[in-house]
Protein backbone atom coordinates (compact mmCIF):
# COMPACT_ATOMS: atom_id res chain seq x y z
CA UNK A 1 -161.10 0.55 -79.23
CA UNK A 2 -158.89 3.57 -78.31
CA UNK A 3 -156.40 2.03 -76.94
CA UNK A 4 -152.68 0.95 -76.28
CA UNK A 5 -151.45 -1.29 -78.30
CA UNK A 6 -147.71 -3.30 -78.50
CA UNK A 7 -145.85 -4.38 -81.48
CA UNK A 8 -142.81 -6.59 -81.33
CA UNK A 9 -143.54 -8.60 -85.28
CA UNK A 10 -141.93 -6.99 -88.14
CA UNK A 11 -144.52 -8.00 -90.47
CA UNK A 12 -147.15 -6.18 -87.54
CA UNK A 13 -144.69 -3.38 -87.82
CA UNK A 14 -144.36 -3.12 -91.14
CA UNK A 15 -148.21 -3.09 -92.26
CA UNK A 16 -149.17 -0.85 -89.42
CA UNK A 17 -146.95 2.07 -90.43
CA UNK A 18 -147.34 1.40 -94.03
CA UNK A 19 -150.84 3.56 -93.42
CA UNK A 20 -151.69 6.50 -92.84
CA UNK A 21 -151.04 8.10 -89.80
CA UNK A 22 -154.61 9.56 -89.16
CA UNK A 23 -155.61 6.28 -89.83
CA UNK A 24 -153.80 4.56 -86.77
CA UNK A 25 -154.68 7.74 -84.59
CA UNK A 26 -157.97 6.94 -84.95
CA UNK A 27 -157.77 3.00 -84.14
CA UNK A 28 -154.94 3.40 -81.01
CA UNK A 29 -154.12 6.34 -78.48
CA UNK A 30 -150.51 4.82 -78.20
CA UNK A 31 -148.33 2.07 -79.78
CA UNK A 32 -146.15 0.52 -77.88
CA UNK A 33 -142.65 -1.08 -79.02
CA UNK A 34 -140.17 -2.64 -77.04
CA UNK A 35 -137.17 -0.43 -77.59
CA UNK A 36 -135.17 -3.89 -78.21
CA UNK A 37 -137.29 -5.05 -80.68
CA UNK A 38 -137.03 -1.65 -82.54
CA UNK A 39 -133.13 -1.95 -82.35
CA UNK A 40 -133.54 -5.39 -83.99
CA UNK A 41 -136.18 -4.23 -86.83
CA UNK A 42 -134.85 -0.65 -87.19
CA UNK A 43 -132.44 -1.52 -89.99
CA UNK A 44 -134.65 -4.31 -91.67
CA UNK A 45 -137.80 -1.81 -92.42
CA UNK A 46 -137.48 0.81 -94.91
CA UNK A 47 -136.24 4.51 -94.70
CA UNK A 48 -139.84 5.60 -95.39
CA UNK A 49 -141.06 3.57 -92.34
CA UNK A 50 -137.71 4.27 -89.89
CA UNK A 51 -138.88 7.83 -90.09
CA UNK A 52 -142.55 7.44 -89.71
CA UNK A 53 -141.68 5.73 -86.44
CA UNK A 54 -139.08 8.81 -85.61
CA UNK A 55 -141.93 11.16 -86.48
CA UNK A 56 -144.63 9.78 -84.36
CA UNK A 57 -142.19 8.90 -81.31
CA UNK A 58 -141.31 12.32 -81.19
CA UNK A 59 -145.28 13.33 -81.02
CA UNK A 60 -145.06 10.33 -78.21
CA UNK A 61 -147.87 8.39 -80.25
CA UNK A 62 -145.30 5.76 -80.50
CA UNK A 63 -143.09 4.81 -77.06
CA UNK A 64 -140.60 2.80 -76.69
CA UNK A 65 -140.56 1.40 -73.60
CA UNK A 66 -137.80 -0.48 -71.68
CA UNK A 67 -137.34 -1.76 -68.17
CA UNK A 68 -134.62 -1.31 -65.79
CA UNK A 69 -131.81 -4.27 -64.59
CA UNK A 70 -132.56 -5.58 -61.68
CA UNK A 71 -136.01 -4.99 -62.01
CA UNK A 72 -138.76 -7.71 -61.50
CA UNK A 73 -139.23 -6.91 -65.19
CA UNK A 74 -135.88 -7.45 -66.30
CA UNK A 75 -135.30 -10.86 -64.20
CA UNK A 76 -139.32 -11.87 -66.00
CA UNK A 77 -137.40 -10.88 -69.13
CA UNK A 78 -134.08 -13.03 -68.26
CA UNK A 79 -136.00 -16.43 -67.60
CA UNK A 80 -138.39 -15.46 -70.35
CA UNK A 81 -135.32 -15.03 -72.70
CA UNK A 82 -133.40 -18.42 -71.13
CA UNK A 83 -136.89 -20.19 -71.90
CA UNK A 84 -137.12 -20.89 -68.43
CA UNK A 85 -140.85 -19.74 -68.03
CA UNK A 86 -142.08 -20.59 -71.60
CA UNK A 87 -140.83 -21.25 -75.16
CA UNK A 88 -140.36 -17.67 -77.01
CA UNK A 89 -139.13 -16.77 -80.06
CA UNK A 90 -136.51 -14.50 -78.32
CA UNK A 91 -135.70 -11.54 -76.97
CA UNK A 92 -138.46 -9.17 -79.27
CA UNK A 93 -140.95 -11.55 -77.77
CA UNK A 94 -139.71 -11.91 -74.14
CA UNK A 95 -140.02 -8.00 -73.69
CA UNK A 96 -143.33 -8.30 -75.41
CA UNK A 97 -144.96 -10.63 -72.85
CA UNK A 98 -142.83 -8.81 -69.75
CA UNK A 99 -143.74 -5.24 -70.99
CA UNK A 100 -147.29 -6.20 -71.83
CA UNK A 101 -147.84 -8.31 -68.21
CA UNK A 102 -146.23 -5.16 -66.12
CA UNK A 103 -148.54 -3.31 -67.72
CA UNK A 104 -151.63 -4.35 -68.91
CA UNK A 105 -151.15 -4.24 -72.49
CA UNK A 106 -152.80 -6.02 -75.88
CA UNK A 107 -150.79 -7.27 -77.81
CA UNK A 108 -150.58 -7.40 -81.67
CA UNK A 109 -149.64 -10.81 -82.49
CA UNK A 110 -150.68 -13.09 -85.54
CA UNK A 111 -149.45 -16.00 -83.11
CA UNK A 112 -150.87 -17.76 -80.38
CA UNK A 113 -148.43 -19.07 -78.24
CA UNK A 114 -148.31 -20.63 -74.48
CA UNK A 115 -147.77 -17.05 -72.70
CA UNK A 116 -151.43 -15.65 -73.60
CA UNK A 117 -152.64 -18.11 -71.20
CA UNK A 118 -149.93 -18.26 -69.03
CA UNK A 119 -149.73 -14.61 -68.13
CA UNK A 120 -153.36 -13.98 -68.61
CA UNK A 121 -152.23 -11.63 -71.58
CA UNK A 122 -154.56 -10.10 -74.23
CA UNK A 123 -153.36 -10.47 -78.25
CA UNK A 124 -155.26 -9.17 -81.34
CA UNK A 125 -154.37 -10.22 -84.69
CA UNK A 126 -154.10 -7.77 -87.44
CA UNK A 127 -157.39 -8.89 -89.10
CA UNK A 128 -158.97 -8.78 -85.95
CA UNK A 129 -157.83 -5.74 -85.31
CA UNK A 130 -158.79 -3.99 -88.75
CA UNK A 131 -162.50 -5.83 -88.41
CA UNK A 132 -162.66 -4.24 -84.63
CA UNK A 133 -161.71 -0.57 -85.91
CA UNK A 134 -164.09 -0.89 -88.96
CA UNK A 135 -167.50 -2.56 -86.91
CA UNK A 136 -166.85 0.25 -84.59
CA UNK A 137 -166.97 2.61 -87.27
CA UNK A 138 -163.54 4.24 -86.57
CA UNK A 139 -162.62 3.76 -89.96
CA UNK A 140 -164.62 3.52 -93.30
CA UNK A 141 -164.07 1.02 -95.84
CA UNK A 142 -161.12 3.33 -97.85
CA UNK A 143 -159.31 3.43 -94.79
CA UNK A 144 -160.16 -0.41 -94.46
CA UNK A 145 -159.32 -1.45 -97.45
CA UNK A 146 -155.71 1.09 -97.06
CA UNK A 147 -155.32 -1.51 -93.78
CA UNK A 148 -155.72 -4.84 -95.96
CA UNK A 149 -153.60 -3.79 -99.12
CA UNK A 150 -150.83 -3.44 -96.52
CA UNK A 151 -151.27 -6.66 -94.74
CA UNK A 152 -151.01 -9.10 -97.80
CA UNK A 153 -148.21 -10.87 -96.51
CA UNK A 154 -150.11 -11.45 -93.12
CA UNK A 155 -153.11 -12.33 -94.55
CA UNK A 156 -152.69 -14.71 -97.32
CA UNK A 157 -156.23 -13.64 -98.85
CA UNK A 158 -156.40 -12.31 -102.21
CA UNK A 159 -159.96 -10.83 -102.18
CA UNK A 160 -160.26 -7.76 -100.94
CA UNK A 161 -161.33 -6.56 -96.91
CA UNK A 162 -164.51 -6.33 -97.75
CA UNK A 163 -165.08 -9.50 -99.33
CA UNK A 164 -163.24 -11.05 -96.61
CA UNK A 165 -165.12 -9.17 -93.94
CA UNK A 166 -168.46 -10.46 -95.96
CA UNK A 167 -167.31 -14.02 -95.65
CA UNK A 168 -166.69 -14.10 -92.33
CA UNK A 169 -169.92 -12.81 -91.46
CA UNK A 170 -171.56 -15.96 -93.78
């Protein structure tokens, strides 16, 4: 599953770099966030997580990425944004899709909405996510259960991974 993976949700955000660090280096090779959807978040997470991000953009585990004006990107972007090509949520989620399409990301979503099929696009959940990394061993079941105490407010189960990860194999 070593992979790229892009973020644009603030709850995504938030329980992904409320872990460990080793932890995510072991589940991704880069996250991806688009640098407007940072602006927007960047004064709604905590100091704690603003410089964990800071931290692991300087190592480059964490990019923002952008794309120029002018650009087939940008103009994707505009009619993304305008609502033209599909409904989104905004601009965090038009830069999603456009960043994502241009170039050939996953990305983490706990929505499914019109663009995944439209665009061809690939989305993981969090839970899927977490239940990918642990079958594939790249995390043991402290790490996985480090992962679930941080996505409470995404997951709206009160057991604990395990248990959940036992009744979804039933």
């Amino acid at each position: 599953m070593n992979n790229k993976l892009l973020i644009y949700e603030l709850d995504c955000l938030n329980s992904l770099f409320l872990t460990d660090r080793k932890i995510l280096k072991k589940v991704f090779s880069n996250i991806i966030i688009p640098r407007i959807a940072y602006y927007e978040f960047k004064n709604r997470v905590d100091d704690e997580i603003q410089q964990t991000i800071k931290s692991l953009t300087r190592s480059k585990f964490v990019v923002l990425e952008d794309f120029e004006i002018d650009s087939p990107e940008y103009k994707l972007y505009n009619s993304l944004k305008k609502g033209i090509e599909c409904k989104c949520r905004g601009k965090c989620e038009s830069a999603a899709i456009t960043i994502a399409k241009h170039n050939n990301l996953t990305i983490l979503s706990n929505h499914q909405c019109d663009y995944v099929k439209l665009y061809n696009l690939n989305t993981i959940s969090m839970t899927d996510l977490l239940i990918k990394a642990y079958e594939n061993e790249l995390i043991n079941t402290d790490e996985a259960e480090i992962f679930w105490s941080n996505m409470e407010n995404i997951t709206h189960y009160s057991g604990s991974f395990i248990d959940y990860f036992t009744d979804e194999l039933n």
